[in-house]
N, C-alpha and C. Protein backbone atom coordinates (compact mmCIF):
# COMPACT_ATOMS: atom_id res chain seq x y z
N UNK A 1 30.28 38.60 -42.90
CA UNK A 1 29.81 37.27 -42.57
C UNK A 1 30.58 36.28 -43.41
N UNK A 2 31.03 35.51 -42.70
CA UNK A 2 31.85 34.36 -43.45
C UNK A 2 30.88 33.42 -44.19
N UNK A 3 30.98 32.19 -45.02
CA UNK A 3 30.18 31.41 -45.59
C UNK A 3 29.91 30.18 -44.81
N UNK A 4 30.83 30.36 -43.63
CA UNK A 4 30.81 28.65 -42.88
C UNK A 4 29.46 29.06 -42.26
N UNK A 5 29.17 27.63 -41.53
CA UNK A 5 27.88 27.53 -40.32
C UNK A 5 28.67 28.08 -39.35
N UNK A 6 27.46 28.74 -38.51
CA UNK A 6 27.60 29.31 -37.23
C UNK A 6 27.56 28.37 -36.16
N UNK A 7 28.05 27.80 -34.91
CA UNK A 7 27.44 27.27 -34.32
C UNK A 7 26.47 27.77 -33.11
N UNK A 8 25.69 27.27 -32.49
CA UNK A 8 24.53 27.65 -31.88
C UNK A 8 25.05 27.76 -30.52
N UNK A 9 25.07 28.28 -29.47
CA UNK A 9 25.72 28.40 -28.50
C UNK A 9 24.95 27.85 -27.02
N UNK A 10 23.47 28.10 -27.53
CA UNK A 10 22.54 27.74 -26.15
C UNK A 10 22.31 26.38 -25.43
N UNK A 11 22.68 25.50 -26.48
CA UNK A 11 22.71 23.72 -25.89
C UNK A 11 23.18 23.50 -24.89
N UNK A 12 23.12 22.13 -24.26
CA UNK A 12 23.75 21.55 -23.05
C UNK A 12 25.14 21.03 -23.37
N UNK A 13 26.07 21.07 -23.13
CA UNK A 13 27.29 20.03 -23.35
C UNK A 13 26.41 18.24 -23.03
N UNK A 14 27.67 17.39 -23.56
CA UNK A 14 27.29 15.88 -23.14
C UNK A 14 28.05 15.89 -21.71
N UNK A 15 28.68 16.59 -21.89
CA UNK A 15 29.08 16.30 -20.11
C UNK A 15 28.30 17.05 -18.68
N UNK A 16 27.53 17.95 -18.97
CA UNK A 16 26.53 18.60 -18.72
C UNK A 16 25.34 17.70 -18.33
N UNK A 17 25.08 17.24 -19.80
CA UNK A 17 23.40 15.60 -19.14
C UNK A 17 23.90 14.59 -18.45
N UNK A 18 25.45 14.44 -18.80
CA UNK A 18 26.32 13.08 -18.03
C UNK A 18 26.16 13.25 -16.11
N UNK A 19 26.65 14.47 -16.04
CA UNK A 19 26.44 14.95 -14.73
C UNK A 19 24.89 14.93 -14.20
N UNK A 20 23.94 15.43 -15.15
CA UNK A 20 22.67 15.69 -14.19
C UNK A 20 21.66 14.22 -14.52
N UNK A 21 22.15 13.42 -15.58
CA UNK A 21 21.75 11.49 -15.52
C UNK A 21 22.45 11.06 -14.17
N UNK A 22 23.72 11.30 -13.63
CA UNK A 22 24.16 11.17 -12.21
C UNK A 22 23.79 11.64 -11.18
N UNK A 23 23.10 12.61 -11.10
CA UNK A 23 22.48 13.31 -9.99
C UNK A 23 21.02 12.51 -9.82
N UNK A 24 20.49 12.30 -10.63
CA UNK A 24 19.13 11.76 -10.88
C UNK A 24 19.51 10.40 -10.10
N UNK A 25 20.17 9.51 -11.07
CA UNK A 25 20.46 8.18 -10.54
C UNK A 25 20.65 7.95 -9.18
N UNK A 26 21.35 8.80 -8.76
CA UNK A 26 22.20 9.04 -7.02
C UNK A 26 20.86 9.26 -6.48
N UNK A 27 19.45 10.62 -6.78
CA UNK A 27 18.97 10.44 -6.32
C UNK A 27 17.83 9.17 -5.75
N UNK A 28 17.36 8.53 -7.13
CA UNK A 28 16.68 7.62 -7.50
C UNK A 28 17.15 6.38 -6.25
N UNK A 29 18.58 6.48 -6.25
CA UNK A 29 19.10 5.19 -5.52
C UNK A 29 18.99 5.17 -3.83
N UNK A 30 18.64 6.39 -3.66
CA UNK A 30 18.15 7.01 -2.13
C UNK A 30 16.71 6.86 -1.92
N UNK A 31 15.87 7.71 -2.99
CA UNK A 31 14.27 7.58 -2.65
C UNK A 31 14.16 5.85 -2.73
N UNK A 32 14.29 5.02 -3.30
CA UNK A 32 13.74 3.68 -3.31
C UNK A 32 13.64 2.79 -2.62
N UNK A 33 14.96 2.78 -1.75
CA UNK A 33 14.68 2.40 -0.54
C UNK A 33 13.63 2.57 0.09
N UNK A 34 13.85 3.52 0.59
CA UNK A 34 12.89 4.19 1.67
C UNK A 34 11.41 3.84 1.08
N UNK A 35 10.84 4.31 -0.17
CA UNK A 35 9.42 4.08 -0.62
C UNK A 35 9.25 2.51 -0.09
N UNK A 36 9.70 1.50 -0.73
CA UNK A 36 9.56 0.24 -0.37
C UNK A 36 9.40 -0.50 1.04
N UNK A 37 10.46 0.69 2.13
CA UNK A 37 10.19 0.40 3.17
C UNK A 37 8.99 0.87 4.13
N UNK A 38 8.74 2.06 3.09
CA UNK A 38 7.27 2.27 3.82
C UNK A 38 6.00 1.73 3.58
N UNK A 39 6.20 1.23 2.25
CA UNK A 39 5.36 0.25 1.92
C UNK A 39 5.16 -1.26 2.61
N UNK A 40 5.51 -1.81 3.16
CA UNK A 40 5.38 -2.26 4.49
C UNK A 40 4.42 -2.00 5.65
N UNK A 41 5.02 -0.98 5.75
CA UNK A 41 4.86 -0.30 6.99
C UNK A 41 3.21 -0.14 6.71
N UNK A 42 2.71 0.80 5.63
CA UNK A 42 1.41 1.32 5.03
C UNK A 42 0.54 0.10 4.97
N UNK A 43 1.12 -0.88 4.39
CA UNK A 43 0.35 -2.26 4.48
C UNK A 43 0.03 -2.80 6.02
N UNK A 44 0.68 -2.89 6.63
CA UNK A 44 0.24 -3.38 8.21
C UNK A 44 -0.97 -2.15 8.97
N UNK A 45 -0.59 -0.85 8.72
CA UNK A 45 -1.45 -0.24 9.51
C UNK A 45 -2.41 -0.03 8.60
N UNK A 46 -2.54 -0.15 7.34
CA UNK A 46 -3.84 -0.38 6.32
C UNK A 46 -4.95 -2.35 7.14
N UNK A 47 -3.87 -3.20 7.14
CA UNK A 47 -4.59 -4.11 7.98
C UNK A 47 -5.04 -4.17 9.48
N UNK A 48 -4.65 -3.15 10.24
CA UNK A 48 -4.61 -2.85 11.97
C UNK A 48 -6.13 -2.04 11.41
N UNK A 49 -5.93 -1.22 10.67
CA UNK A 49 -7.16 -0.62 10.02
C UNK A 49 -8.67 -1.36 9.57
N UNK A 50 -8.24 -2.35 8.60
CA UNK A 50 -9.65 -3.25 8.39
C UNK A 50 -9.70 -4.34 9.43
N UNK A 51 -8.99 -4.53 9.93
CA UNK A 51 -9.53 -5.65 11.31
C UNK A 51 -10.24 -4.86 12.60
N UNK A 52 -9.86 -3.66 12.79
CA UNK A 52 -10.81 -2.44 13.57
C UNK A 52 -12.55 -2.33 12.63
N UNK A 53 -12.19 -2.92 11.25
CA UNK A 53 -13.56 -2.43 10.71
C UNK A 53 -14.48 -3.68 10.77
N UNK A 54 -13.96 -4.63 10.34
CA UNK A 54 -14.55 -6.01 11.01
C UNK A 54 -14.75 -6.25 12.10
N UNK A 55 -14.44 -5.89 13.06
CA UNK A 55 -14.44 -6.12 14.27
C UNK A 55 -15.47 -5.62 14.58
N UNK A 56 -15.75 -4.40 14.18
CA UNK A 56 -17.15 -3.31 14.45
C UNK A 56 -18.24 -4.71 13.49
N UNK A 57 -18.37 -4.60 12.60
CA UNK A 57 -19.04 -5.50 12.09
C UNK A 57 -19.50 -6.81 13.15
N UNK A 58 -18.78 -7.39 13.24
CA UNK A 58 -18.87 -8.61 13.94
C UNK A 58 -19.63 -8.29 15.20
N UNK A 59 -19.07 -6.76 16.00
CA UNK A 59 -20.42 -6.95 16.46
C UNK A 59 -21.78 -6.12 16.14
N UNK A 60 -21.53 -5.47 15.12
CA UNK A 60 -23.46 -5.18 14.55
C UNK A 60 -24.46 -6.76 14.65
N UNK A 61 -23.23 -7.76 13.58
CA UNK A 61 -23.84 -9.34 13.27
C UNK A 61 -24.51 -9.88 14.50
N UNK A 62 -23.45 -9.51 15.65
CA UNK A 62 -23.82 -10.29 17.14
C UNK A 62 -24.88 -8.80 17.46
N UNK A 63 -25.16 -8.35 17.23
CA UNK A 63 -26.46 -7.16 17.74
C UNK A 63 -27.65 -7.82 16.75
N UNK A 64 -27.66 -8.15 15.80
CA UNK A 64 -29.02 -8.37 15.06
C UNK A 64 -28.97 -10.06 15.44
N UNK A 65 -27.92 -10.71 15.22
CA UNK A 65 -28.80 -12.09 15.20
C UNK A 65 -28.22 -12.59 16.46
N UNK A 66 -27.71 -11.96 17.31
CA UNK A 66 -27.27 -12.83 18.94
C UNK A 66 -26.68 -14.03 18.78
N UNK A 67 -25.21 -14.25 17.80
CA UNK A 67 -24.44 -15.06 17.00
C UNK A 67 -23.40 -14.11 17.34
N UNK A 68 -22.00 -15.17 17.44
CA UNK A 68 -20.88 -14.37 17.01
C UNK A 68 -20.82 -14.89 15.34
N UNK A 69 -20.44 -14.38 13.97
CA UNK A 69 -20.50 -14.97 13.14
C UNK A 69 -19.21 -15.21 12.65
N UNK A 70 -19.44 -16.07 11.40
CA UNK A 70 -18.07 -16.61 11.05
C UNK A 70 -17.46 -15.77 9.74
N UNK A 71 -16.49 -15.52 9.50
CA UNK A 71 -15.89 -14.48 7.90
C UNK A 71 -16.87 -15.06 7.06
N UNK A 72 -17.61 -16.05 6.71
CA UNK A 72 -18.33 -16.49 5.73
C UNK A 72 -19.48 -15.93 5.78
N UNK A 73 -20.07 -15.58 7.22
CA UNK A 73 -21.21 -15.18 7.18
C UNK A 73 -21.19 -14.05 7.19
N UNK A 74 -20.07 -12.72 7.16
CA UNK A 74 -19.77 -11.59 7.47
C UNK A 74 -19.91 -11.60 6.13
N UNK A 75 -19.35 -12.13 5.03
CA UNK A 75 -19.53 -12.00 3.64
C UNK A 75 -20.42 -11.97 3.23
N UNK A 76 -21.25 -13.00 3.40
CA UNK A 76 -22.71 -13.61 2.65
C UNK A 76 -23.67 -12.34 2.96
N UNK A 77 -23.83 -11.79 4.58
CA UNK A 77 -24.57 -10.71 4.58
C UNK A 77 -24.18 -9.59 4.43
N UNK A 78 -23.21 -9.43 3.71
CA UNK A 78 -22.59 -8.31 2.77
C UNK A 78 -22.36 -7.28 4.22
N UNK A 79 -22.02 -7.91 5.68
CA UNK A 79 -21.22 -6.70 6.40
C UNK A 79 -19.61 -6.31 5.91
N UNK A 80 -18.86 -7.58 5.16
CA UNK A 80 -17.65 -6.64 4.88
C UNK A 80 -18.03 -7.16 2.94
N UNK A 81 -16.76 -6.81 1.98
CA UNK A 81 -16.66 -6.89 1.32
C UNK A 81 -15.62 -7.97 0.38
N UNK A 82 -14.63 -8.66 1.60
CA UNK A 82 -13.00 -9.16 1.32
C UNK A 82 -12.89 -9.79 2.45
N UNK A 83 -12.42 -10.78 2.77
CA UNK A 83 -11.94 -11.61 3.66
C UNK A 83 -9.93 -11.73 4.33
N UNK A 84 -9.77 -10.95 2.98
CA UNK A 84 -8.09 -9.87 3.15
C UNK A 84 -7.73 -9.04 3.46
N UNK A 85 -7.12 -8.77 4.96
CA UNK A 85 -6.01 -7.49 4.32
C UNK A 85 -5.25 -6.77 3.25
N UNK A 86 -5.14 -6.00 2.98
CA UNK A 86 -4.66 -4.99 2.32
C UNK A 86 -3.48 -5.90 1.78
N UNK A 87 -2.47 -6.35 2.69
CA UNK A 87 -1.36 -7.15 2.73
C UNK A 87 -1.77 -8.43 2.10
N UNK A 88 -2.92 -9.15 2.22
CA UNK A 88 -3.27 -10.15 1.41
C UNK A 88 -3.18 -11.16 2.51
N UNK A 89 -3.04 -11.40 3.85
CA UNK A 89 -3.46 -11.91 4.99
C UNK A 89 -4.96 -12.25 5.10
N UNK A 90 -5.21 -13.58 4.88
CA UNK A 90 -6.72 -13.42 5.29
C UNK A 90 -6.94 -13.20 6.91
N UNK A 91 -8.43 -13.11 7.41
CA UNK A 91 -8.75 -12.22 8.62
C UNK A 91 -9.65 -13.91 9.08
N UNK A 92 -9.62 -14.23 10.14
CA UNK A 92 -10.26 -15.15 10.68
C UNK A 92 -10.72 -14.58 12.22
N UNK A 93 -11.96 -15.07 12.74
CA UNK A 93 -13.18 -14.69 13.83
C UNK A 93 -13.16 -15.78 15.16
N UNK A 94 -12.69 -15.67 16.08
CA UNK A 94 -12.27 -15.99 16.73
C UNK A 94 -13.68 -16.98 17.39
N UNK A 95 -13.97 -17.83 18.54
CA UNK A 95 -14.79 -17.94 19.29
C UNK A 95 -15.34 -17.20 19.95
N UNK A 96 -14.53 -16.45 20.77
CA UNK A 96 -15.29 -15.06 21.74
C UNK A 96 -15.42 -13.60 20.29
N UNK A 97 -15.43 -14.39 19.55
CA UNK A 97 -15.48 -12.73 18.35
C UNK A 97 -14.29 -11.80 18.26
N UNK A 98 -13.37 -12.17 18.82
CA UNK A 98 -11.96 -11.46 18.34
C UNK A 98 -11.67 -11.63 17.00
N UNK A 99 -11.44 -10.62 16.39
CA UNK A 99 -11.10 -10.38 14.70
C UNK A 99 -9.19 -10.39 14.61
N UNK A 100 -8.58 -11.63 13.88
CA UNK A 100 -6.92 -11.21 13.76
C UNK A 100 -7.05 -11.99 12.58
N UNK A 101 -5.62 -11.66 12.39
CA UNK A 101 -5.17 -11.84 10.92
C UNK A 101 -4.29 -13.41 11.21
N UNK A 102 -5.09 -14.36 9.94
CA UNK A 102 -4.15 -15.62 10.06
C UNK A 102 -2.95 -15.85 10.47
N UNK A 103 -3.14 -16.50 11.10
CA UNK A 103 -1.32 -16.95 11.78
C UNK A 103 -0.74 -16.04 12.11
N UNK A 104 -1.65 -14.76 12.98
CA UNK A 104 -1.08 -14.04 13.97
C UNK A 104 -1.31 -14.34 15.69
């Protein structure tokens, strides 16, 4: 046995993490897109979703008090909970009781 240090043999090289910090990144730069664009997407049919649930509401409201009612009064008697979509669109009640989303 000589007196020098041994060196250890099992480590990664730096060009080794250089390569797999690039693989990561490359991937990273692919998934993100896409997440963001489905996020979109998840938000609209999350709101196609609570305007189907208001809508049911609106007419329980018109079954008990023979009213179409207004989002204020859908609130006050605690049939929904939010006056927003998911998306942050508020939801407005039409005259004939059609449920859509502002300035749609």
């Amino acid at each position: 046995m000589r007196g020098g240090v041994t060196m250890n043999q099992k480590g990664f090289t730096l060009i080794e993490m250089l390569i797999v910090m690039m693989v990561i990144s490359v991937l990273l730069l692919i998934a993100i897109p896409n997440i963001t664009k489905h996020n979109s997407m998840i938000n609209s049919k999350g709101c196609e979703a609570f305007l189907n649930t208001v809508q049911a509401q609106v007419k329980a409201y018109e079954m008990e008090h023979n009213k179409i009612p207004t989002v204020q009064e859908l609130l006050a008697g605690r049939y929904i909970k939010s006056d927003k979509c998911p998306n942050g669109h508020a939801i407005q009640i039409s005259t004939n009781g059609d449920v859509s989303e502002s300035g749609s």
